[in-house]
PDB file of N, CA and C in Angstrom:
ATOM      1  N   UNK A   1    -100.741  44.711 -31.544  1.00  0.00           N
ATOM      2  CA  UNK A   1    -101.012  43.778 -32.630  1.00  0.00           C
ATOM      3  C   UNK A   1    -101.649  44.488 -33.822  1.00  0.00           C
ATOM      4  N   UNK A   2    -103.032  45.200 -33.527  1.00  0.00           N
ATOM      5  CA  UNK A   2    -103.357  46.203 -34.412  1.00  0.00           C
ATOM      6  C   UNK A   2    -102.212  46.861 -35.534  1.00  0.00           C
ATOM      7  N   UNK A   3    -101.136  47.459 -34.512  1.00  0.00           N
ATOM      8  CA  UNK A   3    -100.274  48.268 -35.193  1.00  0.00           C
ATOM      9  C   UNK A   3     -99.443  47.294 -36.395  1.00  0.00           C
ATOM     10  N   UNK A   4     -99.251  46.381 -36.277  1.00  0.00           N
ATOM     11  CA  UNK A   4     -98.781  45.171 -36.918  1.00  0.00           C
ATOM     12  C   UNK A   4     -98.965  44.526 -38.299  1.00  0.00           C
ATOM     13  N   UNK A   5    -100.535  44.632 -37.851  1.00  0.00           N
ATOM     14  CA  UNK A   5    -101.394  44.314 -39.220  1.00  0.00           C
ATOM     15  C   UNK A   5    -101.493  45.376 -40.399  1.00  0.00           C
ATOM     16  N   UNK A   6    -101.934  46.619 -39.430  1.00  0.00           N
ATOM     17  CA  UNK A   6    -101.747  47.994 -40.451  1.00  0.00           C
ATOM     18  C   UNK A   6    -100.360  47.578 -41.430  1.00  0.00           C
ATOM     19  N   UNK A   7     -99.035  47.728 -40.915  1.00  0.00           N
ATOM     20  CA  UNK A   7     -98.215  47.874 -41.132  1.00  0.00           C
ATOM     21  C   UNK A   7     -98.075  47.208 -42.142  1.00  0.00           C
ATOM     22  N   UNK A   8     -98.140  45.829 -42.354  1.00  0.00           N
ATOM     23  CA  UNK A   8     -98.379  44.443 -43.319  1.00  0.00           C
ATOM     24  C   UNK A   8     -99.083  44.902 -44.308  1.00  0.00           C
ATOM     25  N   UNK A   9    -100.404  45.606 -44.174  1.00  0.00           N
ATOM     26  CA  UNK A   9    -101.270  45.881 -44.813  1.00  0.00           C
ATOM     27  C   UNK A   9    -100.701  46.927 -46.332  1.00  0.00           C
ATOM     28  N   UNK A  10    -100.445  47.958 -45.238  1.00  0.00           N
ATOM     29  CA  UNK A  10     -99.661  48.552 -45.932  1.00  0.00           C
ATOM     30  C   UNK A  10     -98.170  48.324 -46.926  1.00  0.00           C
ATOM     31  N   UNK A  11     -97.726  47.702 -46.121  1.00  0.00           N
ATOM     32  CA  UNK A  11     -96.442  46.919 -46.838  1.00  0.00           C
ATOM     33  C   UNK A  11     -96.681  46.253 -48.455  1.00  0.00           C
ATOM     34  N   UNK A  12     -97.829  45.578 -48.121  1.00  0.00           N
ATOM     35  CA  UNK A  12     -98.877  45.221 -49.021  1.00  0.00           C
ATOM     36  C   UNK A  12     -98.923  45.822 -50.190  1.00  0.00           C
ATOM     37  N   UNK A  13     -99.949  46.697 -50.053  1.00  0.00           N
ATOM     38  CA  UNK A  13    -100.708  48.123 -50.948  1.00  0.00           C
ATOM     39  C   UNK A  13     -99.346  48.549 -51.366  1.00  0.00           C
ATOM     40  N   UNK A  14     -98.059  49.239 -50.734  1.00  0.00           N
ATOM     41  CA  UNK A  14     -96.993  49.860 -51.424  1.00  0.00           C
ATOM     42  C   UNK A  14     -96.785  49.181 -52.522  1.00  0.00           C
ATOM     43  N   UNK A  15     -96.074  47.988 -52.240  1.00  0.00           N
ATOM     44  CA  UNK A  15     -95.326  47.018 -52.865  1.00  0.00           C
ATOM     45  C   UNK A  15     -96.198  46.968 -54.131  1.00  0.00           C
ATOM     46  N   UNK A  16     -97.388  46.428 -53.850  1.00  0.00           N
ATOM     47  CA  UNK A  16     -98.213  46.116 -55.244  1.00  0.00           C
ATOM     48  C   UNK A  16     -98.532  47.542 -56.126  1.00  0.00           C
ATOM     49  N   UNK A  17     -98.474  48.574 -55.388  1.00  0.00           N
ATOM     50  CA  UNK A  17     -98.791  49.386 -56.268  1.00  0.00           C
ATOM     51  C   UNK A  17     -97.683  49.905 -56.853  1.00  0.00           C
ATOM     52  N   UNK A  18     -95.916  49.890 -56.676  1.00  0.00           N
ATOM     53  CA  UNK A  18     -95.114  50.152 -57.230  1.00  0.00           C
ATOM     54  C   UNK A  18     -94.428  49.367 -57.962  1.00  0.00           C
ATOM     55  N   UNK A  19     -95.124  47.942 -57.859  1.00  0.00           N
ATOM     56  CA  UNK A  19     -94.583  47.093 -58.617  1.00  0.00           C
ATOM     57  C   UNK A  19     -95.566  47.191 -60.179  1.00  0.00           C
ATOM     58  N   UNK A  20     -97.070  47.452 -59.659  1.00  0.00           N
ATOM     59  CA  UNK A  20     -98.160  47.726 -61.532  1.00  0.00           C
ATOM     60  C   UNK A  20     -97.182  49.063 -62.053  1.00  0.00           C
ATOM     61  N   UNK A  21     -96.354  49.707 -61.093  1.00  0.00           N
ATOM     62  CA  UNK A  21     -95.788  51.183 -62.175  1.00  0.00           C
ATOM     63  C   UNK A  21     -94.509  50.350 -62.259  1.00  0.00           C
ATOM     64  N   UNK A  22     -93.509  49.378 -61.924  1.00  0.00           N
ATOM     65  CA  UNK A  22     -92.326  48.917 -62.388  1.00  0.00           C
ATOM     66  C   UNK A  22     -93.140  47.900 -63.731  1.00  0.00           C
ATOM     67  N   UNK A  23     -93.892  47.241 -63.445  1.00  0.00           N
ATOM     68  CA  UNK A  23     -94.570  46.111 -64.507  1.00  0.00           C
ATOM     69  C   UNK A  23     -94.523  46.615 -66.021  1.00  0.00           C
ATOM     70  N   UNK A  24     -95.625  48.067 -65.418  1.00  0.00           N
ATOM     71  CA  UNK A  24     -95.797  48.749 -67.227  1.00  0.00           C
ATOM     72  C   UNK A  24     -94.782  49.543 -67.283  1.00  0.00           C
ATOM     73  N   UNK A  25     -93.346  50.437 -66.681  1.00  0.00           N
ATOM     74  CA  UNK A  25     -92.527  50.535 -67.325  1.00  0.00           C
ATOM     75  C   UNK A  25     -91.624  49.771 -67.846  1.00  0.00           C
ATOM     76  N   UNK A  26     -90.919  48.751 -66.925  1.00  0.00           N
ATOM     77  CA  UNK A  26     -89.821  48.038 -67.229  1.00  0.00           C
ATOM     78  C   UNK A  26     -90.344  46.733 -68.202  1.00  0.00           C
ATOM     79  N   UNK A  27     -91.539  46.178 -67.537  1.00  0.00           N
ATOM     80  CA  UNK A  27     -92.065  44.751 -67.971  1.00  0.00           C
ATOM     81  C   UNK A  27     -93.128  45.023 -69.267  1.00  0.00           C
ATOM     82  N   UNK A  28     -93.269  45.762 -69.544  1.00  0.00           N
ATOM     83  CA  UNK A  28     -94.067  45.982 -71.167  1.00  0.00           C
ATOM     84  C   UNK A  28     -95.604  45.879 -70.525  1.00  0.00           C
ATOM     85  N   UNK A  29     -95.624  45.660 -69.058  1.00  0.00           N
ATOM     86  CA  UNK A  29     -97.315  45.318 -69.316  1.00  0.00           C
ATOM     87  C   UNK A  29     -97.922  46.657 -69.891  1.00  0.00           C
ATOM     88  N   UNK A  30     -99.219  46.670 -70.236  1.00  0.00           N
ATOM     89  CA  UNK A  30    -100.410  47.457 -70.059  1.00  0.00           C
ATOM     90  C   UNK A  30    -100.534  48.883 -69.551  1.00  0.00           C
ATOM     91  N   UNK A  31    -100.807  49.713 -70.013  1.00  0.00           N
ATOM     92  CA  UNK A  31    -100.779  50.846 -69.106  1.00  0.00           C
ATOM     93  C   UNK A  31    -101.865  50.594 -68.430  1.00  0.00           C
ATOM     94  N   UNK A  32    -103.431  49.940 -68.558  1.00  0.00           N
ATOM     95  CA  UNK A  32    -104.157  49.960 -67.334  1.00  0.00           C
ATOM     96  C   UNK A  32    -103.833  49.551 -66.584  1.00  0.00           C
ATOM     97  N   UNK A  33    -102.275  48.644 -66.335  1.00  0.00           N
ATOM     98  CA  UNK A  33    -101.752  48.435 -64.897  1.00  0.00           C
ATOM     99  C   UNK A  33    -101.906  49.697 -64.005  1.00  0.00           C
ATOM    100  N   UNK A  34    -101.517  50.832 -64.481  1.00  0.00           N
ATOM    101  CA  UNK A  34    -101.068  52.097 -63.304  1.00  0.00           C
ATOM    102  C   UNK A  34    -102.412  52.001 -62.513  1.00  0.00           C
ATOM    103  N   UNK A  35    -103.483  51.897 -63.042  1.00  0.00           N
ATOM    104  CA  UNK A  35    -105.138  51.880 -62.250  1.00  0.00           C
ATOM    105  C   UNK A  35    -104.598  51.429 -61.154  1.00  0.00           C
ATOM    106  N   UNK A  36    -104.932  50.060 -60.783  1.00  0.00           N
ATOM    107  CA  UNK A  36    -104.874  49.767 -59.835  1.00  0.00           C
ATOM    108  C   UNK A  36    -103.557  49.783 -59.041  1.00  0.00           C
ATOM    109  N   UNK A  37    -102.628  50.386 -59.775  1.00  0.00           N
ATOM    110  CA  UNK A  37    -101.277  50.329 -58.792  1.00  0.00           C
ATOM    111  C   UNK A  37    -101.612  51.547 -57.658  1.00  0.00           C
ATOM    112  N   UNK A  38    -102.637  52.874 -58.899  1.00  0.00           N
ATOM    113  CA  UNK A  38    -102.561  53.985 -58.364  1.00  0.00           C
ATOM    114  C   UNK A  38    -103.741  53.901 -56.683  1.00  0.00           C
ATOM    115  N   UNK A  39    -104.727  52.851 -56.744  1.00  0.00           N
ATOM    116  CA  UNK A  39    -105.444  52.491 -55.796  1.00  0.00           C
ATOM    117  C   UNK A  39    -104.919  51.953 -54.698  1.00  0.00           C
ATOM    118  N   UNK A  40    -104.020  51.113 -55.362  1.00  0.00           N
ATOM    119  CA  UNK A  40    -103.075  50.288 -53.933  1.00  0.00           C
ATOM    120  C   UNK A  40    -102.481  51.056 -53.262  1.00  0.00           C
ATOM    121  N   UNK A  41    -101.832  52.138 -53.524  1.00  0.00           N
ATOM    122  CA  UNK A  41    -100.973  53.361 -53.215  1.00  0.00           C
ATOM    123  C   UNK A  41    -101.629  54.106 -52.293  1.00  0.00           C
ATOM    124  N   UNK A  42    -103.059  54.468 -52.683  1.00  0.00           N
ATOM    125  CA  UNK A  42    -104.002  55.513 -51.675  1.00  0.00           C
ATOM    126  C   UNK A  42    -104.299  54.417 -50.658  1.00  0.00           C
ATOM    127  N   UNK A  43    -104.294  53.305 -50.944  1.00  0.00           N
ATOM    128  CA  UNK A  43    -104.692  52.020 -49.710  1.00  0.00           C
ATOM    129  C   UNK A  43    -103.117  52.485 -48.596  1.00  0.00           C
ATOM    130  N   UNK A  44    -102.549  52.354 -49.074  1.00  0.00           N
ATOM    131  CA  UNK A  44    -100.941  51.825 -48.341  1.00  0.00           C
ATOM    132  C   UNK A  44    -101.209  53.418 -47.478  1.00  0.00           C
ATOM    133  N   UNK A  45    -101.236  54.941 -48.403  1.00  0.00           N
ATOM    134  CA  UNK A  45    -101.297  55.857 -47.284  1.00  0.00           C
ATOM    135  C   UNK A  45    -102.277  56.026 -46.403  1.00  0.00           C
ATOM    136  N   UNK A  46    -103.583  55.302 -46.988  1.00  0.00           N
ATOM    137  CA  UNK A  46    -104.618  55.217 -45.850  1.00  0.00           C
ATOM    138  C   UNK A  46    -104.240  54.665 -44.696  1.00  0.00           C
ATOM    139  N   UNK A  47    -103.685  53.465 -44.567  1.00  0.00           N
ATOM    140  CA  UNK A  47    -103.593  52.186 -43.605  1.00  0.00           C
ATOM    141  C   UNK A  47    -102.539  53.331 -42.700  1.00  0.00           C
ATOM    142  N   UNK A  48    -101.777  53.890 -43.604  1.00  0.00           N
ATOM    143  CA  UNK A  48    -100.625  54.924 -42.097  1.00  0.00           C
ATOM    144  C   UNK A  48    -101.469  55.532 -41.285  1.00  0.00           C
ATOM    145  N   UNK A  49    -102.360  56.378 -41.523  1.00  0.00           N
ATOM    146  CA  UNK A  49    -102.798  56.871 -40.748  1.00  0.00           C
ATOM    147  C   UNK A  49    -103.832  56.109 -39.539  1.00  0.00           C
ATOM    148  N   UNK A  50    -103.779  54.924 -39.670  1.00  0.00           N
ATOM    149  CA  UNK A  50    -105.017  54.005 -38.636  1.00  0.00           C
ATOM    150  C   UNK A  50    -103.293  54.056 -37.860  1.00  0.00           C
ATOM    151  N   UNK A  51    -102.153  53.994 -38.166  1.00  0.00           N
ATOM    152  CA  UNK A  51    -101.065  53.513 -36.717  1.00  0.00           C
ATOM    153  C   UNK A  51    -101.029  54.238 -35.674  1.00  0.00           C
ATOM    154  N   UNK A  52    -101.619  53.984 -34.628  1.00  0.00           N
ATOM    155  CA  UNK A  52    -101.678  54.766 -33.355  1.00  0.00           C
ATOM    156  C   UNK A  52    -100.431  55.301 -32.798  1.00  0.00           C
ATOM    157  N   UNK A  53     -99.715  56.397 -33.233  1.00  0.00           N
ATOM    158  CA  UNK A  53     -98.876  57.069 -32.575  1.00  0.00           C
ATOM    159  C   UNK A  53     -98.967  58.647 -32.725  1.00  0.00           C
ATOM    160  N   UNK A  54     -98.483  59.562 -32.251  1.00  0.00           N
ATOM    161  CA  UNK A  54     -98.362  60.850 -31.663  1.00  0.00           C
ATOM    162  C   UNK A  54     -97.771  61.429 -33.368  1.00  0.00           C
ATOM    163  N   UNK A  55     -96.836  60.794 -33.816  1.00  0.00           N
ATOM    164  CA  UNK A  55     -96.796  61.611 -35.129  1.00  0.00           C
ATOM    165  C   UNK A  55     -96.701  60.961 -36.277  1.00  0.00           C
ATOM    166  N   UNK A  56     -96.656  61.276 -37.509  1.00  0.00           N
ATOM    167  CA  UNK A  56     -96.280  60.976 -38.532  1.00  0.00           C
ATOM    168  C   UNK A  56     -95.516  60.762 -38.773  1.00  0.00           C
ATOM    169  N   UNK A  57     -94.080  61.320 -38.971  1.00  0.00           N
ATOM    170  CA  UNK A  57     -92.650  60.423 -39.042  1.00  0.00           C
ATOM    171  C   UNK A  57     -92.258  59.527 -38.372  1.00  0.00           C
ATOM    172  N   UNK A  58     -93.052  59.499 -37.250  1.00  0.00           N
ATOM    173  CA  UNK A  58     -92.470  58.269 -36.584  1.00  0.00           C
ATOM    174  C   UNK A  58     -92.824  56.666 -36.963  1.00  0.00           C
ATOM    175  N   UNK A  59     -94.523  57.228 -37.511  1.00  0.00           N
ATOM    176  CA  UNK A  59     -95.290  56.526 -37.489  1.00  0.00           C
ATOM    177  C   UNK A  59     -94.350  55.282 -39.075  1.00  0.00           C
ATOM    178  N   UNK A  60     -94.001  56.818 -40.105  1.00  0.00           N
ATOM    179  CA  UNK A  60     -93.128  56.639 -41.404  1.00  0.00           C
ATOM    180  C   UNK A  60     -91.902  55.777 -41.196  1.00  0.00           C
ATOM    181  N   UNK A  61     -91.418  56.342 -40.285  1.00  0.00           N
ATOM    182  CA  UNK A  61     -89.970  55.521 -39.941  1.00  0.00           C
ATOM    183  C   UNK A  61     -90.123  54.294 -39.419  1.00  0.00           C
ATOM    184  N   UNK A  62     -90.984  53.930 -38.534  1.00  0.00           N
ATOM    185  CA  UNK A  62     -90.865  52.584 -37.938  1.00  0.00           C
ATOM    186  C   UNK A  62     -91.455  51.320 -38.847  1.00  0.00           C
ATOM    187  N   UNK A  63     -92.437  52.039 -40.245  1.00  0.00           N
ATOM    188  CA  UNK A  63     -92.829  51.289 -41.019  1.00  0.00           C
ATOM    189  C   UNK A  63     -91.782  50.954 -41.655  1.00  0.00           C
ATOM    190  N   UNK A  64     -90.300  51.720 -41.981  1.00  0.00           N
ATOM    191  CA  UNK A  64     -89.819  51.190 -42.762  1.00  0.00           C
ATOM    192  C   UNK A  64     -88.765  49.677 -42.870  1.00  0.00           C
ATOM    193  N   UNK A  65     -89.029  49.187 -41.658  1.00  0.00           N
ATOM    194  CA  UNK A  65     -88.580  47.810 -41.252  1.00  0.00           C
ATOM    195  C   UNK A  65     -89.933  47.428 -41.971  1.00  0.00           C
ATOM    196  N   UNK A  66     -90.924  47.413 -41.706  1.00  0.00           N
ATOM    197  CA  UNK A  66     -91.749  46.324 -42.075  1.00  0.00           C
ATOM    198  C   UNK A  66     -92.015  46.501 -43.336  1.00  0.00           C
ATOM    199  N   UNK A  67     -91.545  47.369 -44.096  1.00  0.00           N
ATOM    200  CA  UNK A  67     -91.473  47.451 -45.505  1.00  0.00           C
ATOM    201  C   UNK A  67     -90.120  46.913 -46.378  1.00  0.00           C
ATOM    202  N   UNK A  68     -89.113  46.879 -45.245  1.00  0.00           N
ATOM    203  CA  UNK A  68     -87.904  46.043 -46.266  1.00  0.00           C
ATOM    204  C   UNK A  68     -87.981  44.636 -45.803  1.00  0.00           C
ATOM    205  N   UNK A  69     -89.037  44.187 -44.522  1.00  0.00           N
ATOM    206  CA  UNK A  69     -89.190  42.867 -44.480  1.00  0.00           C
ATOM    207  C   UNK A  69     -90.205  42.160 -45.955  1.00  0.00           C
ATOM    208  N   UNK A  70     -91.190  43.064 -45.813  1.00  0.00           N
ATOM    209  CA  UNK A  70     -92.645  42.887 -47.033  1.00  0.00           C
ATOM    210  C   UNK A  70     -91.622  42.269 -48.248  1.00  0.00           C
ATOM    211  N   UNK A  71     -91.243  43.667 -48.417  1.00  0.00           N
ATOM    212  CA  UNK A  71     -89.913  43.370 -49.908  1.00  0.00           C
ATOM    213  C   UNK A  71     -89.353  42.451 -50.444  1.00  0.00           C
ATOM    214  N   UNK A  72     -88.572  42.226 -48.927  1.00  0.00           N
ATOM    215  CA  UNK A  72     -88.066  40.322 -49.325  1.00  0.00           C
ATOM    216  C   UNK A  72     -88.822  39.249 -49.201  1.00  0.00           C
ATOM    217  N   UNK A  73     -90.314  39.296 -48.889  1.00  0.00           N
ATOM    218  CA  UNK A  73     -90.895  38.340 -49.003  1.00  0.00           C
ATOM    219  C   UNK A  73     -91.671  38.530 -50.147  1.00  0.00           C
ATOM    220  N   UNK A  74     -91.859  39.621 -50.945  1.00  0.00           N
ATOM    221  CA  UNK A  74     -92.160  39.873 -52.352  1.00  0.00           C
ATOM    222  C   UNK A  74     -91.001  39.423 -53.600  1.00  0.00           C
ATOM    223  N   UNK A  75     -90.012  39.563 -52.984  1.00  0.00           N
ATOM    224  CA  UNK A  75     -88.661  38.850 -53.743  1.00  0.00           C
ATOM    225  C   UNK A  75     -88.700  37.910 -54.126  1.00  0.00           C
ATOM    226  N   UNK A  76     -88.981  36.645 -52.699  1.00  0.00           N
ATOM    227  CA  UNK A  76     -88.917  35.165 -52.842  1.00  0.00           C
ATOM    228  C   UNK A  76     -90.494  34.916 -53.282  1.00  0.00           C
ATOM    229  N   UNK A  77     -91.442  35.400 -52.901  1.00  0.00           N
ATOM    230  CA  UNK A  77     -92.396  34.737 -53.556  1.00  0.00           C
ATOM    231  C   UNK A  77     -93.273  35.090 -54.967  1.00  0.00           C
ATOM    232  N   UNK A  78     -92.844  36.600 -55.504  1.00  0.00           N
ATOM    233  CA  UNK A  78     -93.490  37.097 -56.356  1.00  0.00           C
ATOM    234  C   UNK A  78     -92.690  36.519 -58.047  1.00  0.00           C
ATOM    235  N   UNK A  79     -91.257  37.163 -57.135  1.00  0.00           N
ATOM    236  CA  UNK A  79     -89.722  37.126 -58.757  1.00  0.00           C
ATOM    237  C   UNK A  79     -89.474  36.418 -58.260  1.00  0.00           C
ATOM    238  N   UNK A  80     -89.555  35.034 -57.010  1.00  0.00           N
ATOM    239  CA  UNK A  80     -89.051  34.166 -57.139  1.00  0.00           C
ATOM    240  C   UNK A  80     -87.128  33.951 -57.095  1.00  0.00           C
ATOM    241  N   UNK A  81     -86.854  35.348 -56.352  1.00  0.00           N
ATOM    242  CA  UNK A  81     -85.186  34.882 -55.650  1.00  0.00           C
ATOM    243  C   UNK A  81     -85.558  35.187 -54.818  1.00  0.00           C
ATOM    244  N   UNK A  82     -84.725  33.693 -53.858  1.00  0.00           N
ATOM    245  CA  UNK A  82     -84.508  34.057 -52.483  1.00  0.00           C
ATOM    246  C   UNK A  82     -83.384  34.925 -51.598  1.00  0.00           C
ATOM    247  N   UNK A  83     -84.343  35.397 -50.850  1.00  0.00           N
ATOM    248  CA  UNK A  83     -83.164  36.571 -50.141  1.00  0.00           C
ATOM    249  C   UNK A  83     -81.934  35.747 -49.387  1.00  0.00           C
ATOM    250  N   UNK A  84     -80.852  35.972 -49.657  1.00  0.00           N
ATOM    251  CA  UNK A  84     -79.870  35.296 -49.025  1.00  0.00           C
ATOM    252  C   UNK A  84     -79.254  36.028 -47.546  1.00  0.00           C
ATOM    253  N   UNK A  85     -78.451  35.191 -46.765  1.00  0.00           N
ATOM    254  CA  UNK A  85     -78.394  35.720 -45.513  1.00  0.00           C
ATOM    255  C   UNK A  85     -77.516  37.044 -45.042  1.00  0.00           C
ATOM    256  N   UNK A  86     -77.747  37.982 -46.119  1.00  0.00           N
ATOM    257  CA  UNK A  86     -77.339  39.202 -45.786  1.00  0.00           C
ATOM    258  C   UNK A  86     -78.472  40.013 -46.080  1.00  0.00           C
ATOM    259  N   UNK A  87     -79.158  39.552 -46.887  1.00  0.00           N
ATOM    260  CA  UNK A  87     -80.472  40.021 -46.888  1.00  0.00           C
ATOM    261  C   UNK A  87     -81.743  39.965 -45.367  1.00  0.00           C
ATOM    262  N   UNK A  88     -81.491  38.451 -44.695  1.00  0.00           N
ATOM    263  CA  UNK A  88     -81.988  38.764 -43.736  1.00  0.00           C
ATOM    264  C   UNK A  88     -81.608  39.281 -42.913  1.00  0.00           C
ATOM    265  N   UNK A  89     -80.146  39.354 -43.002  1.00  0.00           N
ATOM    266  CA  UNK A  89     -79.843  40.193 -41.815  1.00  0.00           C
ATOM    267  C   UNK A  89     -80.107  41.325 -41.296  1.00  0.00           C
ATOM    268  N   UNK A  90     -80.136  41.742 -42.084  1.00  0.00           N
ATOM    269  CA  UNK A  90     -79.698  43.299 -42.508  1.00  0.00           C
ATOM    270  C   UNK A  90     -81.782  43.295 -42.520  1.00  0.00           C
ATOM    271  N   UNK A  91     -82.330  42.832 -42.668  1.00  0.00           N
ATOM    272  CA  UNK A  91     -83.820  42.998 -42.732  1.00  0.00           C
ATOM    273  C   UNK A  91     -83.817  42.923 -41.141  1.00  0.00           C
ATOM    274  N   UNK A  92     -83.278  41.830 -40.152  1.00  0.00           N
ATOM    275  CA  UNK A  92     -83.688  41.821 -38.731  1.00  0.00           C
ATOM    276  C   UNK A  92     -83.474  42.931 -38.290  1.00  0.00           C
ATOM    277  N   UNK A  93     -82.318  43.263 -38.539  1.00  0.00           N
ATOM    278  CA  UNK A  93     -81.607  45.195 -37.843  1.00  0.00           C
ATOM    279  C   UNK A  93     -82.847  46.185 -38.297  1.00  0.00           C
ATOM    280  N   UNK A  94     -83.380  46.020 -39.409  1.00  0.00           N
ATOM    281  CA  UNK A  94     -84.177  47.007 -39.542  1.00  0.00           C
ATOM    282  C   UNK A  94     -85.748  46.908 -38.452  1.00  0.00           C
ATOM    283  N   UNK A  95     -85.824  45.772 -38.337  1.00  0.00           N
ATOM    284  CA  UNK A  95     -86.980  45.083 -37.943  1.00  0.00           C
ATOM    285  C   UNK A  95     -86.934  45.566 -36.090  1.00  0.00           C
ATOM    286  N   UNK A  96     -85.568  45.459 -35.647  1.00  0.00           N
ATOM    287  CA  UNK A  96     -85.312  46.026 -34.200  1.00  0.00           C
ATOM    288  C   UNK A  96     -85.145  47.215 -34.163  1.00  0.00           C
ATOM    289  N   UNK A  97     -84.911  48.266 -35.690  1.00  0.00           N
ATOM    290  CA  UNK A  97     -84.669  49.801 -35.421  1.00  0.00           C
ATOM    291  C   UNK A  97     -86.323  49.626 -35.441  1.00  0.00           C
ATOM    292  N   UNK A  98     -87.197  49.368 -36.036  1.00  0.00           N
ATOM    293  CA  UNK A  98     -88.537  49.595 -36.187  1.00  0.00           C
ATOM    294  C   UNK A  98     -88.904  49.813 -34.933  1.00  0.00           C
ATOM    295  N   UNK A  99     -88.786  48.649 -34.095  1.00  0.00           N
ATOM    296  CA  UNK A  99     -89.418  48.667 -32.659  1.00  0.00           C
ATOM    297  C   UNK A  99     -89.089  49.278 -31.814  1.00  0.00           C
ATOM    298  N   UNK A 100     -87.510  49.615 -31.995  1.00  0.00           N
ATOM    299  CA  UNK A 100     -87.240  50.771 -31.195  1.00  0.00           C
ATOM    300  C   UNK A 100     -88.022  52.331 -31.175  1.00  0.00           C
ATOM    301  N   UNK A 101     -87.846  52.305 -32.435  1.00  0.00           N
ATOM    302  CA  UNK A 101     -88.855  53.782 -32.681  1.00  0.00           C
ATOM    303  C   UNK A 101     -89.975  53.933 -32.597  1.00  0.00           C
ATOM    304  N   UNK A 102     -90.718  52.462 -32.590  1.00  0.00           N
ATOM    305  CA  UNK A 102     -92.300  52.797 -32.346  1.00  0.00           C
ATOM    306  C   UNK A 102     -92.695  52.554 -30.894  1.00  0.00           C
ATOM    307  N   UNK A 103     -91.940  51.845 -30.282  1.00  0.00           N
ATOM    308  CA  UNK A 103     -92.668  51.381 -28.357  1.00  0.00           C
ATOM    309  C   UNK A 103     -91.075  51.847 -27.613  1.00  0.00           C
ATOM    310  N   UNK A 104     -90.024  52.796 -28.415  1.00  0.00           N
ATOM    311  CA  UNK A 104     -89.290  52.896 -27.684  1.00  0.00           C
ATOM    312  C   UNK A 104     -89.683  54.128 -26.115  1.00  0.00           C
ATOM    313  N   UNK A 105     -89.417  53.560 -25.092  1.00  0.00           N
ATOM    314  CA  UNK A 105     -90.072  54.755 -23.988  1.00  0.00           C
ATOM    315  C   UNK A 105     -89.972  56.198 -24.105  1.00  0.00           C
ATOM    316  N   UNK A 106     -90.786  57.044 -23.578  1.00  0.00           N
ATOM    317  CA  UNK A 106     -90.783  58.662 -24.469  1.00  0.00           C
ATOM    318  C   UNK A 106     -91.434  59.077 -22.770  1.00  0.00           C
ATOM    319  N   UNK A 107     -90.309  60.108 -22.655  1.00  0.00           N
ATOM    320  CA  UNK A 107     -90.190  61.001 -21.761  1.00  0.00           C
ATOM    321  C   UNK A 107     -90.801  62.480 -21.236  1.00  0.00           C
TER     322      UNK A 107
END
């Protein structure tokens, strides 16, 4: 469960912090957006390292289901489109490669 929350957490921190650097390039905001995008960012790589596993890429790879799940729920609730059903799909597959790679049995 631990591992779960990290993951969210992180999903989190990415998202927001690459969205203050999409905001002030694409969206005209502010350049003091990058501040705190650049904080959310050191949050998101902090939170990797609390995931209890043996390495780092693995730890990288299995986040990345829970980062194209985060995504589409940053889609529908941030910009406001909803992900349509190829979007979830294609988010569940990632969501079962995740788990495979993180509790898959190791020999």
């Amino acid at each position: 469960m631990k591992t779960v929350v990290v993951y969210a957490g992180a999903a989190v921190a990415e998202i927001a912090g690459c969205f203050a650097f999409w905001a002030w390039l694409r969206l005209g905001k502010p350049v003091w957006w990058l501040f705190p995008g650049l904080l959310s960012l050191v949050l998101f790589a902090y939170l990797l390292t609390l995931v209890e596993t043996d390495a780092a890429g693995r730890a990288y790879a299995a986040y990345g289901g829970i980062y194209i799940v985060a995504s589409l729920a940053w889609l529908w609730t941030i910009e406001s489109i909803r992900p349509d059903r190829w979007d979830v799909a294609g988010a569940g597959l990632c969501l079962v490669g995740a788990a495979v790679i993180l509790w898959g049995p190791r020999g």
